[in-house]
C-alpha atoms as a PDB file:
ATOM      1  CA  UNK A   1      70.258  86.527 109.939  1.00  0.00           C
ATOM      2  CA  UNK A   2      70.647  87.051 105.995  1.00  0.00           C
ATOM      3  CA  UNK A   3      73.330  89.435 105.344  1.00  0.00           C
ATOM      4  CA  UNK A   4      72.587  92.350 102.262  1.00  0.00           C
ATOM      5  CA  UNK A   5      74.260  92.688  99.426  1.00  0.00           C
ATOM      6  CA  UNK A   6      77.038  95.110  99.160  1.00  0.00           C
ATOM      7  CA  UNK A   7      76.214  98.406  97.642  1.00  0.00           C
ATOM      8  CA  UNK A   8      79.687  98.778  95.810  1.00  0.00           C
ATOM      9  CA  UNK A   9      78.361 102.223  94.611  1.00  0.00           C
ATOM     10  CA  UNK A  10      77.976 103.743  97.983  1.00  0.00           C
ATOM     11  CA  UNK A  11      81.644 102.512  98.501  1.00  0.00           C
ATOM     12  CA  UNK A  12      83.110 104.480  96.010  1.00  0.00           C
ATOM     13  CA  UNK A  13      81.337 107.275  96.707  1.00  0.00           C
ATOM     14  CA  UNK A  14      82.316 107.630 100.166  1.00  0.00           C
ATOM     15  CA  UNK A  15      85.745 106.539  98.607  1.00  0.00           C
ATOM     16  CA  UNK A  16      86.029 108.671  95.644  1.00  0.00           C
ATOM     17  CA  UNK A  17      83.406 110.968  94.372  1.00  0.00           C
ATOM     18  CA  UNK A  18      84.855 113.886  95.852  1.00  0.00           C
ATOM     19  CA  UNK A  19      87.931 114.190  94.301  1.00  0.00           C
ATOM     20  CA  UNK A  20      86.411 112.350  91.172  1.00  0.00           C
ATOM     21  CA  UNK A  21      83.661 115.608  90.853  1.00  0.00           C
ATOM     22  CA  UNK A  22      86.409 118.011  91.357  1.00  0.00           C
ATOM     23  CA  UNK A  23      88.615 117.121  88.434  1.00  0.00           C
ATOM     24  CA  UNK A  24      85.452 118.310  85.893  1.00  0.00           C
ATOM     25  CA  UNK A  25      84.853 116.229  83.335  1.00  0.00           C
ATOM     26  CA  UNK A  26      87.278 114.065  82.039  1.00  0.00           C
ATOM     27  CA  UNK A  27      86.127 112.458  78.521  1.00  0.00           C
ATOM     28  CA  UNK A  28      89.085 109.613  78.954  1.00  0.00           C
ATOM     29  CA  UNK A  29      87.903 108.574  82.031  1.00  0.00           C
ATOM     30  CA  UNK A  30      84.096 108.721  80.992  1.00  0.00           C
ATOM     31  CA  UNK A  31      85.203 106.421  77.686  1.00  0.00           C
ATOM     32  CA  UNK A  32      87.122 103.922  79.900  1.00  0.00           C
ATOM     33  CA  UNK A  33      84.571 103.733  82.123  1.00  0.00           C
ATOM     34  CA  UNK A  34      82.253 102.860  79.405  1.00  0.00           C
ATOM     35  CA  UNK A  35      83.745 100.595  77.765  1.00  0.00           C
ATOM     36  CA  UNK A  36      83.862  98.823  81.082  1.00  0.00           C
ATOM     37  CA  UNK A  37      87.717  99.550  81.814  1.00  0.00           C
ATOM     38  CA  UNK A  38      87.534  99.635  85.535  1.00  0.00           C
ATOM     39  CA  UNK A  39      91.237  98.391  86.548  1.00  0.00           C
ATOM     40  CA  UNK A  40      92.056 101.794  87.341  1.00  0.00           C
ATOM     41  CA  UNK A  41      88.967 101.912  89.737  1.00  0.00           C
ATOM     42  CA  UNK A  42      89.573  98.310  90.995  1.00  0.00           C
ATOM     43  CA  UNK A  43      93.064  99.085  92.309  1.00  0.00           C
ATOM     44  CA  UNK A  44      92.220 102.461  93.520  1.00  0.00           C
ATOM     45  CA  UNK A  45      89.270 100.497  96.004  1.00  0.00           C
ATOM     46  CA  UNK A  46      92.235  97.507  97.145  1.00  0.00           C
ATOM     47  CA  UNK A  47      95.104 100.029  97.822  1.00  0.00           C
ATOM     48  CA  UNK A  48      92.364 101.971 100.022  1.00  0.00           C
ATOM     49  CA  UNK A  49      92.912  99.251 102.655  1.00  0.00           C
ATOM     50  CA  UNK A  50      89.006  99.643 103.430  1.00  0.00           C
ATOM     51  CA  UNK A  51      87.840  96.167 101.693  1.00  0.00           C
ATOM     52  CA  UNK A  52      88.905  92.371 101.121  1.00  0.00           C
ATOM     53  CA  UNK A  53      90.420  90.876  98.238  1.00  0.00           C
ATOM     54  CA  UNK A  54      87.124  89.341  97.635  1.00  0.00           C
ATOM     55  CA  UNK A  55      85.095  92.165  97.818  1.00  0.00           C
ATOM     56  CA  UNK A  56      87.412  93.874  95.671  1.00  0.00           C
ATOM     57  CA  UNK A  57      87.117  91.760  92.558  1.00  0.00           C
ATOM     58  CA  UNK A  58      83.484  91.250  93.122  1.00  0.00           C
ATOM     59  CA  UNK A  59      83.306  95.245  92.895  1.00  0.00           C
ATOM     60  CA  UNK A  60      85.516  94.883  89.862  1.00  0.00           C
ATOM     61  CA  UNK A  61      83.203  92.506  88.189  1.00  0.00           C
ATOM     62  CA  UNK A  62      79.476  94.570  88.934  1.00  0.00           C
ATOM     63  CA  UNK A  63      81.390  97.439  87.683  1.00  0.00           C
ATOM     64  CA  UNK A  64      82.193  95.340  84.442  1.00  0.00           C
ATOM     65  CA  UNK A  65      78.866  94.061  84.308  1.00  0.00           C
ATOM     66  CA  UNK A  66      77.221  97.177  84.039  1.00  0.00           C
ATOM     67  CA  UNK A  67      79.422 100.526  84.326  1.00  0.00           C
ATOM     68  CA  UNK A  68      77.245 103.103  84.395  1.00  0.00           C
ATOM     69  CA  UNK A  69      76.895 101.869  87.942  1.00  0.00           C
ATOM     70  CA  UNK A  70      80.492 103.199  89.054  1.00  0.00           C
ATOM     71  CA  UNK A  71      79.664 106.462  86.889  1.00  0.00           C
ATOM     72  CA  UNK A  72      76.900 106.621  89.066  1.00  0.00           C
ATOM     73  CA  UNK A  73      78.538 106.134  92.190  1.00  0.00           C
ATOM     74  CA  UNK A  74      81.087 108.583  90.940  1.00  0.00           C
ATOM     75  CA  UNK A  75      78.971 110.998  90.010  1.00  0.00           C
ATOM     76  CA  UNK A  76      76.842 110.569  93.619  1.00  0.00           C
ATOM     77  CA  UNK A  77      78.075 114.003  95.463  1.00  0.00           C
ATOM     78  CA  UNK A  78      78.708 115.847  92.404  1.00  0.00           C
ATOM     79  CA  UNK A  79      77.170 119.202  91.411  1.00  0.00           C
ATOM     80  CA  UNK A  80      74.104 118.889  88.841  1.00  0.00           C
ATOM     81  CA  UNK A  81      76.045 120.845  85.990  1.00  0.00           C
ATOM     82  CA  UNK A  82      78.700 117.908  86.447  1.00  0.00           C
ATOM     83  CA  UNK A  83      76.004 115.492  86.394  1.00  0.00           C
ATOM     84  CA  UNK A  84      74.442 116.808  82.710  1.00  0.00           C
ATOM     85  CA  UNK A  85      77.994 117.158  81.245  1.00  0.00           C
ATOM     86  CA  UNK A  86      79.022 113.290  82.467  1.00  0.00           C
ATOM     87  CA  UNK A  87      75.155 112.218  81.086  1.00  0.00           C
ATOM     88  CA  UNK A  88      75.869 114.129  77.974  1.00  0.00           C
ATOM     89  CA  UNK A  89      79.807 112.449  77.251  1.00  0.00           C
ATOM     90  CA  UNK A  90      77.821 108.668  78.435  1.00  0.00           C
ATOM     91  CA  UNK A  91      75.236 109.013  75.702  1.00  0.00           C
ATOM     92  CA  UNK A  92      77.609 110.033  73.229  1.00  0.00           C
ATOM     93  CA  UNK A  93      79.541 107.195  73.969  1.00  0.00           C
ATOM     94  CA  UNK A  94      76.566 104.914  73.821  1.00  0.00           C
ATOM     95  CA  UNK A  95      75.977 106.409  70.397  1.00  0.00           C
ATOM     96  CA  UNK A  96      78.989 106.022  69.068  1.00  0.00           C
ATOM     97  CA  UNK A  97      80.040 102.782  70.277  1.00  0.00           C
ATOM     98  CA  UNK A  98      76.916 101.116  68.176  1.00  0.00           C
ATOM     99  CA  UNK A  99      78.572 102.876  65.036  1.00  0.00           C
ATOM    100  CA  UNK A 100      82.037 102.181  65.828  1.00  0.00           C
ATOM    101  CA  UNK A 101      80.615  97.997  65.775  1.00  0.00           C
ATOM    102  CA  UNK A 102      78.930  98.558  62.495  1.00  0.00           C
ATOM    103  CA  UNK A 103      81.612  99.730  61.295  1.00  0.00           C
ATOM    104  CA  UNK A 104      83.917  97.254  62.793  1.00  0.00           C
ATOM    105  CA  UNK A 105      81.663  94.559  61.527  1.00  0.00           C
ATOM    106  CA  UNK A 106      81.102  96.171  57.649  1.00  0.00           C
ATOM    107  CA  UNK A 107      84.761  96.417  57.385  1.00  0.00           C
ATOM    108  CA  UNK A 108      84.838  92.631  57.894  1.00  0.00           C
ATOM    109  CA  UNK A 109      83.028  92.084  55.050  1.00  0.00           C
ATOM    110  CA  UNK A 110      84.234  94.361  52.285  1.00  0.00           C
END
């Protein structure tokens, strides 16, 4: 018997998506969450008391990886209108985090 791969998205969503779709949209969370700043989501999963150490951090390090997957999962049960508005904030972020590094990166050489 192989065993699958957890799904760490469908965890948080049955974890947190609710309440995470209620709130509306929060551009701090959005940026964190972009930037790959998951410790807030990471503790939130381990205090749960649903999943192991282990599984924890390997959560914590998919969602580091690649964070629009936890967005995803977030944004799993939410209402389309909440969906747009997140999509909208992301690609801003992905927009401006390219100029924010050329500008990082000029500013080391003037």
């Amino acid at each position: 018997m192989t065993a699958e791969s957890p799904n760490w998205g469908d965890y948080v969503t049955a974890t947190f998506s609710r309440d995470f779709a209620a709130e509306g949209v929060d551009y701090d969370t959005a940026a964190q969450i972009h930037r790959g700043v998951v410790d807030e989501w990471r503790v939130a999963l381990a205090r749960s008391g649903l999943f192991t150490n282990r599984a924890v951090a390997e959560a914590a390090r998919c969602w580091q990886n690649n964070p629009s997957s936890l967005l995803d999962a977030l944004l799993a049960d939410a209402d389309e209108m909440t969906v747009k508005r997140y999509r909208t904030v992301w690609d801003t972020l992905d927009r401006t985090a390219g100029q924010a590094d050329s500008i990082r990166t000029a500013a080391r050489y003037a």
